[in-house]
Protein backbone atom coordinates (compact mmCIF):
# COMPACT_ATOMS: atom_id res chain seq x y z
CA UNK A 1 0.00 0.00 0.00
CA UNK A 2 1.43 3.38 -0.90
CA UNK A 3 1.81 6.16 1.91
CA UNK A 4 0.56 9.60 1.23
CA UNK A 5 4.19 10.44 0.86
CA UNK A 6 4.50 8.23 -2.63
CA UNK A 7 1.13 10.01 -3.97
CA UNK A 8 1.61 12.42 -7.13
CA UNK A 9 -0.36 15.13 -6.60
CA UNK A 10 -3.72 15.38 -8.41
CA UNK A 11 -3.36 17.87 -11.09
CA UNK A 12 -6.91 18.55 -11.69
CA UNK A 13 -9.08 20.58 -8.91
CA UNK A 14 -11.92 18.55 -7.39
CA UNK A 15 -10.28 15.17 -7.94
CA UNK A 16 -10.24 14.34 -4.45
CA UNK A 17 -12.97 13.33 -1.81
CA UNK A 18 -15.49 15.82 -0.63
CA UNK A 19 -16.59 16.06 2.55
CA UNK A 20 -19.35 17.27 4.11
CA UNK A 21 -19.90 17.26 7.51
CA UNK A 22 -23.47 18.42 8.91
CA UNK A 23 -24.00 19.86 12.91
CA UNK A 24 -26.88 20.79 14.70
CA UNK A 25 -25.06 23.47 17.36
CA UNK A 26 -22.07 26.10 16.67
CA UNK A 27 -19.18 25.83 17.76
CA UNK A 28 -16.20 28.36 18.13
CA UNK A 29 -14.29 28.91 15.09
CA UNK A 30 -11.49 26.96 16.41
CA UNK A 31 -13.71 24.20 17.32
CA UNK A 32 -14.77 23.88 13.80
CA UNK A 33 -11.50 23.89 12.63
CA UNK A 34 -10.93 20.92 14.58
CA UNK A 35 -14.06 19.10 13.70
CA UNK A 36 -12.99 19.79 9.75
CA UNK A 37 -9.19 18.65 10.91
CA UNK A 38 -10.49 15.26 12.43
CA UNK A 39 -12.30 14.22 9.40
CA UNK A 40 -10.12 15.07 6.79
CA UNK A 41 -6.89 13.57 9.48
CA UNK A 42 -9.16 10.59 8.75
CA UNK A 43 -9.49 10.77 4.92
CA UNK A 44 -5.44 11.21 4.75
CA UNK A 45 -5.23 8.17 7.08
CA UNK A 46 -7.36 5.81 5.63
CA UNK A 47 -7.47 6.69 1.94
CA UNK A 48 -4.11 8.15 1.71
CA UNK A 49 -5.44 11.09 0.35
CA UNK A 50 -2.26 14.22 -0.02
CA UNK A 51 -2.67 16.25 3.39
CA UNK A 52 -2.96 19.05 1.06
CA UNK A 53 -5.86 18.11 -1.13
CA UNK A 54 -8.53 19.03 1.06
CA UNK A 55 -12.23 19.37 0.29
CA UNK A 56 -14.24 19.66 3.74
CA UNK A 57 -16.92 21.99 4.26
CA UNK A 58 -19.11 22.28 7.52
CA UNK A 59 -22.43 22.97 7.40
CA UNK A 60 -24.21 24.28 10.75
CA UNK A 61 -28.05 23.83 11.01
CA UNK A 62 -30.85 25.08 13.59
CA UNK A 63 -31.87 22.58 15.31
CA UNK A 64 -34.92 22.89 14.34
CA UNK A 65 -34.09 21.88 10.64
CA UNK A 66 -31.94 19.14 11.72
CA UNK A 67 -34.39 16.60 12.90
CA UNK A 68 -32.65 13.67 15.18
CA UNK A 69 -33.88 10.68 17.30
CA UNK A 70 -35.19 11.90 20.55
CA UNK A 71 -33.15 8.91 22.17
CA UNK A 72 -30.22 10.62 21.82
CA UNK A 73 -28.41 11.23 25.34
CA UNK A 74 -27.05 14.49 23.78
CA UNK A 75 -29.03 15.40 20.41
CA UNK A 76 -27.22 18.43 20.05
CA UNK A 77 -24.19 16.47 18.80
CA UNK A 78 -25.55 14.15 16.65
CA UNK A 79 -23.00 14.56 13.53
CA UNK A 80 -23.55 13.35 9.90
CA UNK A 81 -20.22 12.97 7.51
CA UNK A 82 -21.15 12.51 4.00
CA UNK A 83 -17.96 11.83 1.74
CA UNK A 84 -18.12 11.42 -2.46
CA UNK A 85 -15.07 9.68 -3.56
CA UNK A 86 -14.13 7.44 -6.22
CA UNK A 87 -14.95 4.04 -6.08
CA UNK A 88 -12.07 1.98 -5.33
CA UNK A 89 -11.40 1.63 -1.70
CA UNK A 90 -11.04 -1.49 0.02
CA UNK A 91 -13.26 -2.54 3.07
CA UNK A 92 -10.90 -2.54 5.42
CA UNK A 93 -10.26 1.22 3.76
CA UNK A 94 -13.58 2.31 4.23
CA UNK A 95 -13.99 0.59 8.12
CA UNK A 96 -10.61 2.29 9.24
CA UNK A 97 -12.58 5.86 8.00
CA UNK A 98 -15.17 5.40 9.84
CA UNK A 99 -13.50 4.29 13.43
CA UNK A 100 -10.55 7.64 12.36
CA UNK A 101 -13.44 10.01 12.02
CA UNK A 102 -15.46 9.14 15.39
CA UNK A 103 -12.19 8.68 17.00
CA UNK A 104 -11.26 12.40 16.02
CA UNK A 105 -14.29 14.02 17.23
CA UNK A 106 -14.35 12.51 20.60
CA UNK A 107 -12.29 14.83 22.00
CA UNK A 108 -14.40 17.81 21.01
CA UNK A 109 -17.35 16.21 22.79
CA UNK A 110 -19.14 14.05 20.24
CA UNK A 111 -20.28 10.90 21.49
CA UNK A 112 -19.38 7.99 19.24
CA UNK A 113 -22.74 7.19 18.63
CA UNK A 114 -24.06 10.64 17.80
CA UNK A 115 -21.79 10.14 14.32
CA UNK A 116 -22.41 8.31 11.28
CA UNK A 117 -20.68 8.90 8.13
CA UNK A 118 -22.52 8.04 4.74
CA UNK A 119 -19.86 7.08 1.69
CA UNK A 120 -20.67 7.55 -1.73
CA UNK A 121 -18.73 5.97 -3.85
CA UNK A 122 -18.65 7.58 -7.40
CA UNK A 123 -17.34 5.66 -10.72
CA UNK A 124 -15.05 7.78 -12.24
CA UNK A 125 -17.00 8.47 -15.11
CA UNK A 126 -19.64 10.08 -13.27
CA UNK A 127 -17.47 12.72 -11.86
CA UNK A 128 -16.09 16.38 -13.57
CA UNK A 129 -12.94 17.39 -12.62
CA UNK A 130 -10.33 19.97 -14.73
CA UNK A 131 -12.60 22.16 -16.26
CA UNK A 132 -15.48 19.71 -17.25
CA UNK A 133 -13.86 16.48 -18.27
CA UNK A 134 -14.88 13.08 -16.74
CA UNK A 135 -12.09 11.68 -14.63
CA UNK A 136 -11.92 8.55 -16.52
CA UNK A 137 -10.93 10.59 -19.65
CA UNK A 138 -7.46 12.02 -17.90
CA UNK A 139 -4.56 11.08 -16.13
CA UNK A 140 -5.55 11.96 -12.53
CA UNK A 141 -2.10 10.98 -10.97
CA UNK A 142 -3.37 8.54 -8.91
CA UNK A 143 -5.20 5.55 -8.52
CA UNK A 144 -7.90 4.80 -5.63
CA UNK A 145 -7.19 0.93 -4.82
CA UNK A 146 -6.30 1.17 -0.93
């Protein structure tokens, strides 16, 4: 398995995973740093994606138009993770993402089971990168088997 130090760097913008990570409270600006740190720590961990091809945005809802179970010992916490990437990844890829990313937002308070992380994986011609052309039409720099 390569490390994300053998990686060429993508040369085409928007050829990497995108994250999206959806909360139901603010948090400080450094706190949201570190939520957008911990999943995209995982993303380099587990997919051996460059630590400088990021693609994480944070989205902060009401809580009234982020509906949870009720159940929930702290519902302001509950945390969705939705990543598009490439189809490719192994299993074992895809379980040590999801462990990385509740592992990394422990620490800022969010219980493990107030996460879940939704993957979409995206065949390669379905997805526009340099300026409109389907991946699977140019040489991205990398491959996705990990």
């Amino acid at each position: 398995m390569a490390s994300p130090s053998t990686w060429i760097r993508s040369r085409y913008i928007g050829a990497v995973p995108a994250a999206s990570i959806e909360v139901r409270r603010q948090y400080s600006v450094d706190e949201e740093v570190a939520i957008m740190g911990a999943v995209h720590g995982a993303l380099v961990a587990a997919f051996e994606v460059p630590h400088e091809d990021r693609n994480v945005r944070l989205v902060v809802h009401e809580p009234h138009r982020f509906w949870c179970s009720p159940e929930l010992a702290h519902p302001e916490y509950r945390t969705i993770v939705t990543i598009d990437c490439f189809a490719g990844r192994s299993r074992d890829a895809k379980r040590r993402l999801f462990a990385l990313i509740v592992e990394g937002l422990q620490p800022l308070g969010i219980p493990a089971d107030h996460v879940s992380t939704i993957l979409h994986e995206i065949e390669l011609h379905n997805w526009g990168v340099g300026g409109g052309r389907a991946a699977d039409d140019v040489d991205l720099g990398f491959t996705v088997q990990v």
